[in-house]
N, C-alpha and C. Protein backbone atom coordinates (compact mmCIF):
# COMPACT_ATOMS: atom_id res chain seq x y z
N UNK A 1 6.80 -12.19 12.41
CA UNK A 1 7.69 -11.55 11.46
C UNK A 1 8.53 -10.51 12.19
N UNK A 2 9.68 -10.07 11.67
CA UNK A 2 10.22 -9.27 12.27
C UNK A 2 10.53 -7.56 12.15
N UNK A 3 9.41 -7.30 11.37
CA UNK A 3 9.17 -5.98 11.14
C UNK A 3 7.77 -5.46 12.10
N UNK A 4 7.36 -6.12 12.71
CA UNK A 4 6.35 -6.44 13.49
C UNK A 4 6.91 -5.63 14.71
N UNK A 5 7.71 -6.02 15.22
CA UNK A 5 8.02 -4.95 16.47
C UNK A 5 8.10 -3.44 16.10
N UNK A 6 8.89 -3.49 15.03
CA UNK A 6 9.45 -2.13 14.44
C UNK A 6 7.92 -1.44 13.96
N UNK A 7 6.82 -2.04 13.60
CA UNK A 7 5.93 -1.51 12.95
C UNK A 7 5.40 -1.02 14.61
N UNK A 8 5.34 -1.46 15.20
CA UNK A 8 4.51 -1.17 16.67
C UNK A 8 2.67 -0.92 15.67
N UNK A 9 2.54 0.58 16.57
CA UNK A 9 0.91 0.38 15.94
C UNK A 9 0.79 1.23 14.89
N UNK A 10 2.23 1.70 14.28
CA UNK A 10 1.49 2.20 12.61
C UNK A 10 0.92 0.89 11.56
N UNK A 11 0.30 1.57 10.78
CA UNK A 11 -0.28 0.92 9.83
C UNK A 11 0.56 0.93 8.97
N UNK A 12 0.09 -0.31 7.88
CA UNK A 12 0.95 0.08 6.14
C UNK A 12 -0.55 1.32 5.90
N UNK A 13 -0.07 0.91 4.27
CA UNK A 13 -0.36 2.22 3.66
C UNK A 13 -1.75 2.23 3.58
N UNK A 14 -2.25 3.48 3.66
CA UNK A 14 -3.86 3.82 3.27
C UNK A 14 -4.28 4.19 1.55
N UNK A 15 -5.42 3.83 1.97
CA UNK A 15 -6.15 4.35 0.57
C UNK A 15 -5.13 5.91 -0.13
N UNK A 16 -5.49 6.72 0.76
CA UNK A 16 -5.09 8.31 0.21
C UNK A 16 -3.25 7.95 -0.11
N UNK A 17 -3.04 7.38 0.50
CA UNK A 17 -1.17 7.31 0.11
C UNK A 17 -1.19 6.33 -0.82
N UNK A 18 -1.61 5.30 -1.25
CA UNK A 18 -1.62 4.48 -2.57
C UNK A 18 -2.74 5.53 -3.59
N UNK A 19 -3.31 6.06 -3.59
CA UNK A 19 -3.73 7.23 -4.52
C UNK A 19 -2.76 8.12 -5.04
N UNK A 20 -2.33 8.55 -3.88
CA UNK A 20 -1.61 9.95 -4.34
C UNK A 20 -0.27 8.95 -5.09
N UNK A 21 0.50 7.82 -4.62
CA UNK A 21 1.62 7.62 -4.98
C UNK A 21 1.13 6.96 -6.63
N UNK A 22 -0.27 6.20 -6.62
CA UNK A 22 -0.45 5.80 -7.85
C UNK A 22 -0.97 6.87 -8.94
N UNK A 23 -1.36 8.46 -8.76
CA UNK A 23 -2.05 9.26 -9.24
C UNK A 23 -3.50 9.02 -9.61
N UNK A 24 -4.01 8.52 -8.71
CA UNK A 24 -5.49 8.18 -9.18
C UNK A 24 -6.05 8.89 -7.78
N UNK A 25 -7.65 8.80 -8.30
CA UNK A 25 -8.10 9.50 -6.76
C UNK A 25 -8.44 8.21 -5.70
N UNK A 26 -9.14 8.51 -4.91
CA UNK A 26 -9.14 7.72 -3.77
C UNK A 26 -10.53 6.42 -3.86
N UNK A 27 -11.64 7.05 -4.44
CA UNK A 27 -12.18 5.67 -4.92
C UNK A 27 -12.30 4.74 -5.85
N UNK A 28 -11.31 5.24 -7.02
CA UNK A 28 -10.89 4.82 -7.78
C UNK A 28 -9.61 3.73 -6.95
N UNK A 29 -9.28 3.95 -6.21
CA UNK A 29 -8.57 3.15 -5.69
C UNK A 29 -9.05 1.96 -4.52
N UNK A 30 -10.06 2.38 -3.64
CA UNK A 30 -11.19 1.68 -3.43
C UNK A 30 -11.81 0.96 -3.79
N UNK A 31 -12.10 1.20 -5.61
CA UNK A 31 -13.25 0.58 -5.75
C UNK A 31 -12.25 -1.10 -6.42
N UNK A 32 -10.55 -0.61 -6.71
CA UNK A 32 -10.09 -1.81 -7.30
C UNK A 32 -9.66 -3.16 -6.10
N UNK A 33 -9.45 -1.96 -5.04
CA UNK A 33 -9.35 -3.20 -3.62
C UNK A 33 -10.15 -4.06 -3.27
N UNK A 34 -11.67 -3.34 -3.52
CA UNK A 34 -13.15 -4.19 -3.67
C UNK A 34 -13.06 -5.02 -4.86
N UNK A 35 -11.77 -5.08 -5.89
CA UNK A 35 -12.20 -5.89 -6.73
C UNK A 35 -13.46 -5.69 -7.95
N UNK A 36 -13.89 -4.27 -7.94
CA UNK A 36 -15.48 -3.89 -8.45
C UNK A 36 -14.90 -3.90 -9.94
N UNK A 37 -15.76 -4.21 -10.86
CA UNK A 37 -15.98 -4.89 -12.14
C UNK A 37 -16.06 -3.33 -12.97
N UNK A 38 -16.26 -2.16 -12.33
CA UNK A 38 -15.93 -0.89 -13.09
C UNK A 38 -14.60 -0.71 -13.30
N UNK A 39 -13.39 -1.00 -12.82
CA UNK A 39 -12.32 -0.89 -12.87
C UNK A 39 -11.27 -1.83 -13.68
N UNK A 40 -10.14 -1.20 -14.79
CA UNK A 40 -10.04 -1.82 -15.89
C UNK A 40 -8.77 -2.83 -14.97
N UNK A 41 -8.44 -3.80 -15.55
CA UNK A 41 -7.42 -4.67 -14.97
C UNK A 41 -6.19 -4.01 -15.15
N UNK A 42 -5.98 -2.93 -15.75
CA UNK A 42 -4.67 -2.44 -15.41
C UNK A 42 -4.44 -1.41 -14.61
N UNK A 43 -5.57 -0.91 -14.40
CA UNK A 43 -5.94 -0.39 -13.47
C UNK A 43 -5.26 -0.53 -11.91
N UNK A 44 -6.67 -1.95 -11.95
CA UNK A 44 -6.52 -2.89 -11.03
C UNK A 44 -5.24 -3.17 -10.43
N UNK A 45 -4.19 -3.80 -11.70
CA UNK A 45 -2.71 -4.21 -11.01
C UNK A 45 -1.98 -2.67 -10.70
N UNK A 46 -2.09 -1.27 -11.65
CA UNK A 46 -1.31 -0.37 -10.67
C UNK A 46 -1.53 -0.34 -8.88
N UNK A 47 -2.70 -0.44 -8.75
CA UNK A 47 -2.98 -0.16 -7.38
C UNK A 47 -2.45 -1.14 -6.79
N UNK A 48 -2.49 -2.68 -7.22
CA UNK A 48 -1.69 -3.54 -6.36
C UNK A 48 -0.65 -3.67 -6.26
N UNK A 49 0.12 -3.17 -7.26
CA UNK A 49 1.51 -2.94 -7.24
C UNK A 49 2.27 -2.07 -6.82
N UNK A 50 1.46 -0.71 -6.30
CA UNK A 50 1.49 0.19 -5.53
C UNK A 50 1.46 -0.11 -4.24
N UNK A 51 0.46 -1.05 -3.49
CA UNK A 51 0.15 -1.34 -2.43
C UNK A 51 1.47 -2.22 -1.43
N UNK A 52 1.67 -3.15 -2.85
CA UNK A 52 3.34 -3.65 -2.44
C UNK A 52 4.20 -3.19 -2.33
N UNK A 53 4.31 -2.27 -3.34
CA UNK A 53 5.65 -0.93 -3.33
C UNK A 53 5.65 -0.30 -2.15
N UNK A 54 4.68 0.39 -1.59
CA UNK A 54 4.15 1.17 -0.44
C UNK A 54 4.93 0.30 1.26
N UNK A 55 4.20 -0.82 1.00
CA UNK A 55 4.35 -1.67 2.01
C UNK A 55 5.67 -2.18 2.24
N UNK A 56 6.16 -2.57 0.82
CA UNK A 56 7.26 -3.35 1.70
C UNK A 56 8.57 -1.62 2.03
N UNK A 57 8.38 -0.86 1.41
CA UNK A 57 8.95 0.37 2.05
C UNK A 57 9.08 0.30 3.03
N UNK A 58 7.80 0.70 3.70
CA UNK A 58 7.38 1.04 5.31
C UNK A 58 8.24 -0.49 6.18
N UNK A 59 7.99 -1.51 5.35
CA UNK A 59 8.64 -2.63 6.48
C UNK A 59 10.27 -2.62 6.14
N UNK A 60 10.62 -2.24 5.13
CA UNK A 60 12.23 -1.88 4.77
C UNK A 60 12.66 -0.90 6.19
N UNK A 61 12.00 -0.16 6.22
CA UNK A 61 11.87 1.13 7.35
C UNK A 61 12.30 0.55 8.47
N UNK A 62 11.38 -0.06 9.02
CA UNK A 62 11.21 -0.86 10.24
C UNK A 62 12.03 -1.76 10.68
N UNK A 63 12.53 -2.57 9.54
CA UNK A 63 13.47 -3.76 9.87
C UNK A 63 14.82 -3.00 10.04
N UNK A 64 15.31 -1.45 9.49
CA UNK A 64 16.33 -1.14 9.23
C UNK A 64 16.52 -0.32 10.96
N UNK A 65 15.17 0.37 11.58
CA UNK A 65 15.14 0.73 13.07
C UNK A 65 15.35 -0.43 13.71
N UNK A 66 14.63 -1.96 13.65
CA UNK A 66 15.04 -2.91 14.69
C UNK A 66 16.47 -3.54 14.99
N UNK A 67 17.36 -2.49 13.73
CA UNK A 67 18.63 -3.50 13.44
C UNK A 67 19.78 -2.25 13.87
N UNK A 68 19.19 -1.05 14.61
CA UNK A 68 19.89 -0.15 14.79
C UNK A 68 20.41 -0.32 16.43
């Protein structure tokens, strides 16, 4: 892929930055990545939809440095 260079060795997003951006705390956000059966399904999809939001940012980022 070609955000791949641009990413070098940062990571996408962590637990604590999909928390803070979704307002939940941090194992609450954990526990929906695990998929754990305490966590309500809407829950569930903020955090994943966060996780995408988050991500494709950071690779928006990246592709926009490899094209500079």
């Amino acid at each position: 892929m070609t955000f791949e260079a641009a990413l070098g060795m940062e990571r996408l997003c962590t637990i604590r930055e999909i928390a803070d951006k979704a307002e939940l705390g941090t194992a609450t956000v954990h526990r929906a990545l695990k998929n754990s059966r305490e966590i309500r399904p809407q829950t569930r999809r903020l955090v994943l939809d966060t996780v995408c939001r988050l991500n494709e940012e950071k690779i928006a980022r990246a592709a926009r440095l490899v094209g500079d």
